[in-house]
N, C-alpha and C. Protein backbone atom coordinates (compact mmCIF):
# COMPACT_ATOMS: atom_id res chain seq x y z
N UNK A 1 0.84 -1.17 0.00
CA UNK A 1 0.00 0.00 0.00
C UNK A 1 0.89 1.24 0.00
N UNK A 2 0.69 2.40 -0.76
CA UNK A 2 1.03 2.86 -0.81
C UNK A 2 0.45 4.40 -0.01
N UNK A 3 1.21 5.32 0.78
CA UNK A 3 0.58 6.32 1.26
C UNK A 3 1.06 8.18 0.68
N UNK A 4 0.62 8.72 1.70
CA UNK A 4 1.14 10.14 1.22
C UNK A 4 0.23 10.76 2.32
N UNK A 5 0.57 12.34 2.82
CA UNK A 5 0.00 12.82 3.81
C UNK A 5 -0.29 14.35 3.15
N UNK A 6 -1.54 14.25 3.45
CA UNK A 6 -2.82 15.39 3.25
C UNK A 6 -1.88 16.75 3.53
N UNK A 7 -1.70 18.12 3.45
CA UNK A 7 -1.12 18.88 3.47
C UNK A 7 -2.52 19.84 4.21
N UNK A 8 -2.39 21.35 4.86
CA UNK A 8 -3.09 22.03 5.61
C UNK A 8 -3.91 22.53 4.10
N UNK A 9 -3.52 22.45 2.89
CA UNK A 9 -4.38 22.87 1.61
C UNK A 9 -5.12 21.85 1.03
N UNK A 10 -4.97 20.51 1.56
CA UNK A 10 -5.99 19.24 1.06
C UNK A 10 -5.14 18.50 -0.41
N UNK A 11 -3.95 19.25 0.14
CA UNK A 11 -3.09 18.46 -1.25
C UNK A 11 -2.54 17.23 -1.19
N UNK A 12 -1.91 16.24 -1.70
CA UNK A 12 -1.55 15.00 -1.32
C UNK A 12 -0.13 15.01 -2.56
N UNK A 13 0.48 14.00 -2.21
CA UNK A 13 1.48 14.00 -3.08
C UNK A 13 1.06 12.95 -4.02
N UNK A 14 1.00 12.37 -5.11
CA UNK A 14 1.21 10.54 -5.58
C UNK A 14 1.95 10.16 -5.50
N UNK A 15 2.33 8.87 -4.67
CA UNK A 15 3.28 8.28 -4.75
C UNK A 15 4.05 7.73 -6.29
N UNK A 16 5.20 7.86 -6.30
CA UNK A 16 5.72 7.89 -7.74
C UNK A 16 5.60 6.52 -8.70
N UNK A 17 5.54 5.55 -7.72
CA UNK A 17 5.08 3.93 -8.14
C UNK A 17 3.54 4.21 -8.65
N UNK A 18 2.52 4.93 -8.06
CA UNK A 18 0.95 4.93 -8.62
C UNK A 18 1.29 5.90 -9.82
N UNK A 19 2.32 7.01 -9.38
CA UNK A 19 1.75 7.65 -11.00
C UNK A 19 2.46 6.91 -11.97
N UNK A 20 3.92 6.13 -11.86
CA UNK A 20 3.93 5.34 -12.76
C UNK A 20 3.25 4.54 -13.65
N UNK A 21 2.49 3.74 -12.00
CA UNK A 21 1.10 2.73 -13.01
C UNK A 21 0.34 3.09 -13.95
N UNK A 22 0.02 4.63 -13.21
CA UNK A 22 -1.19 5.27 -14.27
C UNK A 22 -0.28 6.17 -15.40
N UNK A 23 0.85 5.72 -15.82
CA UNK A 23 1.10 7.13 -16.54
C UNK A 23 1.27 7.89 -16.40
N UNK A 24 0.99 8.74 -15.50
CA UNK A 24 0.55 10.69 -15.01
C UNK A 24 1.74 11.08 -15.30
N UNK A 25 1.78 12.15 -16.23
CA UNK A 25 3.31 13.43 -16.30
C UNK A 25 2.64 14.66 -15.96
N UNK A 26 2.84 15.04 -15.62
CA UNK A 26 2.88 16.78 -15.10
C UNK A 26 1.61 17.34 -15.80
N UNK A 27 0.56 18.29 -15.25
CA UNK A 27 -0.47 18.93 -16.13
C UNK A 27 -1.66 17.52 -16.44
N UNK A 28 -1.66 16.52 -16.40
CA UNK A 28 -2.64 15.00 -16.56
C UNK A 28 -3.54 15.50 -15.05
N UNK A 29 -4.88 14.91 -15.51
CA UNK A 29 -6.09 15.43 -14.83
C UNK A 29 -6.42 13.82 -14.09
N UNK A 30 -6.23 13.60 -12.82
CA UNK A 30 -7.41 12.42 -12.12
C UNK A 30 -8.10 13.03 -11.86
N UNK A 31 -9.07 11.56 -11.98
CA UNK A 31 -10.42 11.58 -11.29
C UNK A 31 -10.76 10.76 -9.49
N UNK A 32 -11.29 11.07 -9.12
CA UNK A 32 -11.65 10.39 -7.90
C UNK A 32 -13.30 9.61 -7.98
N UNK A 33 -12.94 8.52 -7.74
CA UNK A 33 -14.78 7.61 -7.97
C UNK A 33 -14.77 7.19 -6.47
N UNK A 34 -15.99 7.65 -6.01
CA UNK A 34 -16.40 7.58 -4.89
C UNK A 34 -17.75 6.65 -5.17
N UNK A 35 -17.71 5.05 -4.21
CA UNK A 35 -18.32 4.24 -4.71
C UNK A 35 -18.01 2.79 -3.58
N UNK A 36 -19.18 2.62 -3.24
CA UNK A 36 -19.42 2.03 -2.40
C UNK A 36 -18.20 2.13 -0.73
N UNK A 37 -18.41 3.52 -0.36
CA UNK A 37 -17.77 3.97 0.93
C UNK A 37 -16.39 3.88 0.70
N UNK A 38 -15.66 3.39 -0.59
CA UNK A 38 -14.44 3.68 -0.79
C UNK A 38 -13.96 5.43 -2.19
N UNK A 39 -12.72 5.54 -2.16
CA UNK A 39 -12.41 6.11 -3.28
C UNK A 39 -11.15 5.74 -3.99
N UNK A 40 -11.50 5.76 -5.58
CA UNK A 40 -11.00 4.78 -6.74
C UNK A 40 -10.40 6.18 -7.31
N UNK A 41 -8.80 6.13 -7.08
CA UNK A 41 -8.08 7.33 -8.33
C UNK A 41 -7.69 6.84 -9.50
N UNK A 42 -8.50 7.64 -10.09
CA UNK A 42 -8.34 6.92 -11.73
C UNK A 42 -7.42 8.21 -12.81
N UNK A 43 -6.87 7.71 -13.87
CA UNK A 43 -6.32 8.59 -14.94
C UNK A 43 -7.60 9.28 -15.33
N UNK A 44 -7.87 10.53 -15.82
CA UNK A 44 -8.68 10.98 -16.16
C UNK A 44 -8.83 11.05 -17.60
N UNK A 45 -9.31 10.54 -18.71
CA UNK A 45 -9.22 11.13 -19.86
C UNK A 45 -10.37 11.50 -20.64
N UNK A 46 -10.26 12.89 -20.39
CA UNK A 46 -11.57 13.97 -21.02
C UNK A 46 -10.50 14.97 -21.77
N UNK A 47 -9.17 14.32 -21.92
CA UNK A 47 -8.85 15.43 -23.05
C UNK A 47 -8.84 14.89 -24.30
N UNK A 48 -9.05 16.00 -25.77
CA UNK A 48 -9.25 15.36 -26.74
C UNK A 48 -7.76 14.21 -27.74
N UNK A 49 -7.04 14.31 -27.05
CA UNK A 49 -6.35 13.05 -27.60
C UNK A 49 -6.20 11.72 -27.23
N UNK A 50 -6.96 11.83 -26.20
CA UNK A 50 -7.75 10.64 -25.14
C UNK A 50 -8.92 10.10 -26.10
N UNK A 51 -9.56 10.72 -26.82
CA UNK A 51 -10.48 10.02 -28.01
C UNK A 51 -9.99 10.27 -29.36
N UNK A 52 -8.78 10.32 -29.91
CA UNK A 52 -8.14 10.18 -30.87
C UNK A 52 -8.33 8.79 -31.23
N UNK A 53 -9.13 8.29 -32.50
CA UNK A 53 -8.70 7.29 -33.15
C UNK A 53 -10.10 6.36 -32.87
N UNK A 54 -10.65 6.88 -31.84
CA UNK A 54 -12.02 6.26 -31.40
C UNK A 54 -13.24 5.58 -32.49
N UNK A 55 -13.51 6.51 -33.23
CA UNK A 55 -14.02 6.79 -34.13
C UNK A 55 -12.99 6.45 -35.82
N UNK A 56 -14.16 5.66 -36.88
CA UNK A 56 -13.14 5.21 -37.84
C UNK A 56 -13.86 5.74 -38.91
N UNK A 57 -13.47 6.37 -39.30
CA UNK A 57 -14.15 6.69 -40.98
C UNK A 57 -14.18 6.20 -42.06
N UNK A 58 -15.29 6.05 -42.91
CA UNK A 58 -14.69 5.18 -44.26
C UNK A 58 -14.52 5.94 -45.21
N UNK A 59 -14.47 7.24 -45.09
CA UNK A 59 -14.62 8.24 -46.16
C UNK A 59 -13.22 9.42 -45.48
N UNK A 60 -12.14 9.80 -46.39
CA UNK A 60 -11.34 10.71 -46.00
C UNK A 60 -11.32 11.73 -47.02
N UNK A 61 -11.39 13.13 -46.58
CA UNK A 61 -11.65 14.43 -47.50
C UNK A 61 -10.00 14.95 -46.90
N UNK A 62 -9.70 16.35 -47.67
CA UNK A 62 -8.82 17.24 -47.74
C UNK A 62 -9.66 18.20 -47.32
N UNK A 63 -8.30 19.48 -46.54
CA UNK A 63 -8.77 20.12 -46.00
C UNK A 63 -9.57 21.55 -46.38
N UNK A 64 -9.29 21.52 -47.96
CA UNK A 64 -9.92 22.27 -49.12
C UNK A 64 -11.48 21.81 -49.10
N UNK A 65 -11.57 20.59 -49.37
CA UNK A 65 -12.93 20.00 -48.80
C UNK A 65 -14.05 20.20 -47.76
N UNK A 66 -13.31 20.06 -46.74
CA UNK A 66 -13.77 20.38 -45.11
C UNK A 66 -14.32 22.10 -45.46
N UNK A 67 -13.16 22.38 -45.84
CA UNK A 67 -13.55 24.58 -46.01
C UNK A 67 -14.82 24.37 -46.69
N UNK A 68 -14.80 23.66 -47.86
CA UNK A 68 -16.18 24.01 -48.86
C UNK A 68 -17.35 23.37 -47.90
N UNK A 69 -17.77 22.40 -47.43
CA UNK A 69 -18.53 22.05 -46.55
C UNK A 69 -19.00 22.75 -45.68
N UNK A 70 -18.29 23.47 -45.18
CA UNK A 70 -18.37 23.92 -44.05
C UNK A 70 -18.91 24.92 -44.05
N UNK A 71 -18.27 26.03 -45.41
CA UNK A 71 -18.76 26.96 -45.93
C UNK A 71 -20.28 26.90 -46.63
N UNK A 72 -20.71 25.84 -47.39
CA UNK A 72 -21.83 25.17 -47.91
C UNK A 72 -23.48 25.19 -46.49
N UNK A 73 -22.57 24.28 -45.62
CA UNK A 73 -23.41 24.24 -44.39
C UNK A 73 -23.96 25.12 -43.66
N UNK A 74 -22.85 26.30 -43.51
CA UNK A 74 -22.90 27.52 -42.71
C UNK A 74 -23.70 28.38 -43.70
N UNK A 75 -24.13 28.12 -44.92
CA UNK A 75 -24.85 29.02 -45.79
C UNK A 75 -26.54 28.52 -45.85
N UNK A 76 -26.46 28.11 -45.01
CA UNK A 76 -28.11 27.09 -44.81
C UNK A 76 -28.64 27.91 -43.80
């Protein structure tokens, strides 16, 4: 088990073995899941390269393309 001690601002340190596990570098967002009288620190990923790749397309345009569309759409 690993610990760390609460600071007078409610800060905690991670121990460097958990942020290993999870990955975490500097500026990375956890979450805390509070769930069934315990709490679960999880990696957080709500940033958008966290859903990079998620999604598969079968159709790929250029970015000349995207402009005319967009421009097309926005004229509706």
């Amino acid at each position: 088990m690993q610990t760390s001690t609460l600071t007078a601002k409610g800060q905690v340190t991670i121990p460097a073995e958990v942020r290993r596990f999870l990955n975490l570098k500097p500026g990375d967002q956890i979450a805390f899941v509070l769930e069934d009288g315990r709490v679960t620190v999880v990696r957080s990923e709500d940033r958008i390269e966290a859903a990079f790749g998620i999604i598969k397309a079968d159709l790929s345009i250029g970015s000349d393309d995207m402009k005319r569309i967009v421009r097309e759409q926005a004229g509706r």
